[in-house]
C-alpha atoms as a PDB file:
ATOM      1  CA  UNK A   1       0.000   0.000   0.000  1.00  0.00           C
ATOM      2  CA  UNK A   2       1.530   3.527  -0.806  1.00  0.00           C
ATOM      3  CA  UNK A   3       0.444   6.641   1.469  1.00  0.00           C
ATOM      4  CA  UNK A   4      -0.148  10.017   0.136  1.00  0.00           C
ATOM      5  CA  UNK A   5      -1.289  12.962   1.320  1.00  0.00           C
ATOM      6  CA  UNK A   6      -3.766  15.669  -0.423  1.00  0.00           C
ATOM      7  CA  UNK A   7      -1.369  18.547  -0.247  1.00  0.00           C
ATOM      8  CA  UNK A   8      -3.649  20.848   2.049  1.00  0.00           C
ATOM      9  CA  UNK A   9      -3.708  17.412   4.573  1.00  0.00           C
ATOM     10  CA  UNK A  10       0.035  18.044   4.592  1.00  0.00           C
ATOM     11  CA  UNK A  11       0.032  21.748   4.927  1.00  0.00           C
ATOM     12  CA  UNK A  12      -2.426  20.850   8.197  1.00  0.00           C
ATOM     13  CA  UNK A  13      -0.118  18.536   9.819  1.00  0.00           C
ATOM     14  CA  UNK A  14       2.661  20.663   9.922  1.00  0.00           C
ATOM     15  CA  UNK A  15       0.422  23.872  11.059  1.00  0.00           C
ATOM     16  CA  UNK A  16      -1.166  21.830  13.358  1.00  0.00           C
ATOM     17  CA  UNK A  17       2.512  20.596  14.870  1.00  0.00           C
ATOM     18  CA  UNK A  18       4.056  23.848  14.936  1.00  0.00           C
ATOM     19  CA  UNK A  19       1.091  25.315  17.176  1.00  0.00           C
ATOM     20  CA  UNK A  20       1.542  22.473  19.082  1.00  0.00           C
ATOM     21  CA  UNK A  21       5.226  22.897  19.806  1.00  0.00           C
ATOM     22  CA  UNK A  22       5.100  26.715  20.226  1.00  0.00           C
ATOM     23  CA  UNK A  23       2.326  25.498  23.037  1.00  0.00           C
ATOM     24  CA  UNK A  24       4.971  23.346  24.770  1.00  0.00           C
ATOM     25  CA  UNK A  25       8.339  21.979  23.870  1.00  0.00           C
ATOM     26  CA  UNK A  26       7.863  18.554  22.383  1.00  0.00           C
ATOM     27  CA  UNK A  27       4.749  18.669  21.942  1.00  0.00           C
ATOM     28  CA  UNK A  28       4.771  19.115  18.297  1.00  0.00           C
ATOM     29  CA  UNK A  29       6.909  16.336  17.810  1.00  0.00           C
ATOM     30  CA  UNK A  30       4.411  13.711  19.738  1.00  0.00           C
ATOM     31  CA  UNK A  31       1.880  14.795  17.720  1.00  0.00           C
ATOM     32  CA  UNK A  32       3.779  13.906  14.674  1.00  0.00           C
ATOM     33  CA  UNK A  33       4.719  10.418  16.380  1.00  0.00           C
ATOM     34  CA  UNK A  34       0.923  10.243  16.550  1.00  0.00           C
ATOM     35  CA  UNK A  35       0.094  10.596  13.610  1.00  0.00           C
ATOM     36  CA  UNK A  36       2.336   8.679  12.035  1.00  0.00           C
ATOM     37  CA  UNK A  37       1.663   6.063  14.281  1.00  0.00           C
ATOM     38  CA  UNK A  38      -1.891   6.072  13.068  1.00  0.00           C
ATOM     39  CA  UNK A  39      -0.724   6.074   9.381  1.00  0.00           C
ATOM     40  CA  UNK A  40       1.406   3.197  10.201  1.00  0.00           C
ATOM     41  CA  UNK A  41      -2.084   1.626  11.396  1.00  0.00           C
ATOM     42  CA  UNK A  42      -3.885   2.541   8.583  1.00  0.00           C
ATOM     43  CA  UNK A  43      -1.714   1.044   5.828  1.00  0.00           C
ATOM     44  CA  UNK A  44      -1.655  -1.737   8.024  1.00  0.00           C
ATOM     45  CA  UNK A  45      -5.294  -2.828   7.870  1.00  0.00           C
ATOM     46  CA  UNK A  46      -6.567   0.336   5.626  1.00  0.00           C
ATOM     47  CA  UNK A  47     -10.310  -1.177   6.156  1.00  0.00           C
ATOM     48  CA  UNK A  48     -10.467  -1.730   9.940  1.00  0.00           C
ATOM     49  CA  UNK A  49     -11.230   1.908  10.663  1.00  0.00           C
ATOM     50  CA  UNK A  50     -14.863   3.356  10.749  1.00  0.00           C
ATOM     51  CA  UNK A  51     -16.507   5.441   7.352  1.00  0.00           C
ATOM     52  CA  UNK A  52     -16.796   8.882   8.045  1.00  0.00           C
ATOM     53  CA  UNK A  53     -19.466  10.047  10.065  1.00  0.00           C
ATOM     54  CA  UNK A  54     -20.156  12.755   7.395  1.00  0.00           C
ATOM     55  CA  UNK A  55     -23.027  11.513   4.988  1.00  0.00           C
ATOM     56  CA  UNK A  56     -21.384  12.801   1.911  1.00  0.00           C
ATOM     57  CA  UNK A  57     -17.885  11.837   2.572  1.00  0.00           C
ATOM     58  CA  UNK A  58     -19.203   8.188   3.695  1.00  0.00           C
ATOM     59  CA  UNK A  59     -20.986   8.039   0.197  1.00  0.00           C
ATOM     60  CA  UNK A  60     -17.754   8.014  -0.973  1.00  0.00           C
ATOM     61  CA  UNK A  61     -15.462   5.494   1.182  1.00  0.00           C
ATOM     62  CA  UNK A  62     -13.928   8.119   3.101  1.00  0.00           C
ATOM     63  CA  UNK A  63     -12.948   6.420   6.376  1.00  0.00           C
ATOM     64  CA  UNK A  64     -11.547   8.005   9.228  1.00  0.00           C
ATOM     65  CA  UNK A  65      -8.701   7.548  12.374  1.00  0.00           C
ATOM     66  CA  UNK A  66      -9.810   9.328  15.590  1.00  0.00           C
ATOM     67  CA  UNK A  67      -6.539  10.565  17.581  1.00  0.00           C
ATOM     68  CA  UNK A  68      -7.781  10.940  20.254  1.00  0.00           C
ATOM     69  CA  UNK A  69      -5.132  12.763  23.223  1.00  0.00           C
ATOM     70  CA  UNK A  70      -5.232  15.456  20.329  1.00  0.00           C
ATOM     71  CA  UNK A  71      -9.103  15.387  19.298  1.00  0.00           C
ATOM     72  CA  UNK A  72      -7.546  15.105  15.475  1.00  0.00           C
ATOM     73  CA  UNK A  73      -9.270  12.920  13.016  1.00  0.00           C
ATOM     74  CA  UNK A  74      -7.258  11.298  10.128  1.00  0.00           C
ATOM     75  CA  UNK A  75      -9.626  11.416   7.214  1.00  0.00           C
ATOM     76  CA  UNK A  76      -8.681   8.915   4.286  1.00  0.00           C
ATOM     77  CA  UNK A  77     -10.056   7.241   1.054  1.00  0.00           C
ATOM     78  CA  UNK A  78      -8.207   3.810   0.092  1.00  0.00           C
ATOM     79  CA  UNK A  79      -7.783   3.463  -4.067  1.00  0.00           C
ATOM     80  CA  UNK A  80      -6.705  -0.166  -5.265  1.00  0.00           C
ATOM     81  CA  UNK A  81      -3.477  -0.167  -3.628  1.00  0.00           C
ATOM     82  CA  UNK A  82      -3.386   3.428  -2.722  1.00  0.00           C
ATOM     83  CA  UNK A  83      -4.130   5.548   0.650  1.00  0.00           C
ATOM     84  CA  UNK A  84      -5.154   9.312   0.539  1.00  0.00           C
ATOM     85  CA  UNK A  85      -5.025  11.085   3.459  1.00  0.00           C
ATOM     86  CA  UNK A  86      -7.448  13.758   2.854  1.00  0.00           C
ATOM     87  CA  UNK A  87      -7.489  15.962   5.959  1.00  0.00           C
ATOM     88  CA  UNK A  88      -6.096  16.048   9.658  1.00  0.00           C
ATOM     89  CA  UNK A  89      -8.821  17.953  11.101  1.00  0.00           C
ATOM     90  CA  UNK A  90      -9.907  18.937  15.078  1.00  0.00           C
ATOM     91  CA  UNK A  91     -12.460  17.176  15.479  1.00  0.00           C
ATOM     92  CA  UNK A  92     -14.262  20.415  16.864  1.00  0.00           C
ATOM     93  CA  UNK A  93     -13.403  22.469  13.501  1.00  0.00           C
ATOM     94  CA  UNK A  94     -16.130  22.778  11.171  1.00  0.00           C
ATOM     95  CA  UNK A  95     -17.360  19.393   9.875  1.00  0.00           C
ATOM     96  CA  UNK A  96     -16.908  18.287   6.651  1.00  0.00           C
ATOM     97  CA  UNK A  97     -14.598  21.751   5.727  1.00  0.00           C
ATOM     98  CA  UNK A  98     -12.658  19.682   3.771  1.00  0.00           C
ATOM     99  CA  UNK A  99     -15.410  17.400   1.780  1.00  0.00           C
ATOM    100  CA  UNK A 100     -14.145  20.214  -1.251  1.00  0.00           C
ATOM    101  CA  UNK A 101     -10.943  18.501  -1.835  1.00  0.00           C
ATOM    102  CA  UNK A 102     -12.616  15.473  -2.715  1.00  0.00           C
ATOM    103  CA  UNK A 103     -15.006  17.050  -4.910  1.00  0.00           C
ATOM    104  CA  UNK A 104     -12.384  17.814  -7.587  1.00  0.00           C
ATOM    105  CA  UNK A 105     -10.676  15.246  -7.097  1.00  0.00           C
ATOM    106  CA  UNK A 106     -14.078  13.094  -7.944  1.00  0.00           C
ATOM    107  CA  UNK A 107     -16.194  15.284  -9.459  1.00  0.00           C
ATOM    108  CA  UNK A 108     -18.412  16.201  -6.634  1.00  0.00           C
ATOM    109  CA  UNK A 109     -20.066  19.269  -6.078  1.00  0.00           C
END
């Protein structure tokens, strides 16, 4: 399985880790460890975790990783032998903010 990320999913993972280390020293990194921790999960067994929660992005195989000492969510769709990470969101931000990068990607509006 190969792992990619939607480029705003990576811009969020390192915004989210710097506000996290300017918070406390160290902190950003464990996030990172985290998350890549739950990645490491994920490509493990990519259909263990839950569909989305979100109608729309559920319509569409999005699953999702909850994280939870940081209340992030990993939000993923799984092509053939392929992983998308599609956001790492708070799981108190706006639902669903980032159902628009799928719809280009799959012609949803």
């Amino acid at each position: 399985m190969t792992l990619s990320f939607h480029p705003h999913a990576h811009a969020e993972l390192r915004g989210l880790a710097a506000w996290y280390e300017d918070q406390r020293q160290g902190l950003g990194a464990d996030l990172r460890d985290d998350v890549w921790r739950a990645l490491g999960a994920i490509v493990e067994h990519p259909n263990r975790w839950p569909l989305s929660t979100i109608a729309a992005a559920r319509a569409l195989g999005v699953r999702h990783f909850v994280i939870r000492r940081f209340r992030l969510s990993v939000e993923y769709l799984i092509d053939d032998d392929a992983i998308q990470v599609i956001a790492v969101a708070y799981m108190s931000r706006r639902p669903g903010y980032w159902l628009r990068r799928l719809a280009r990607r799959r012609g949803v509006t």
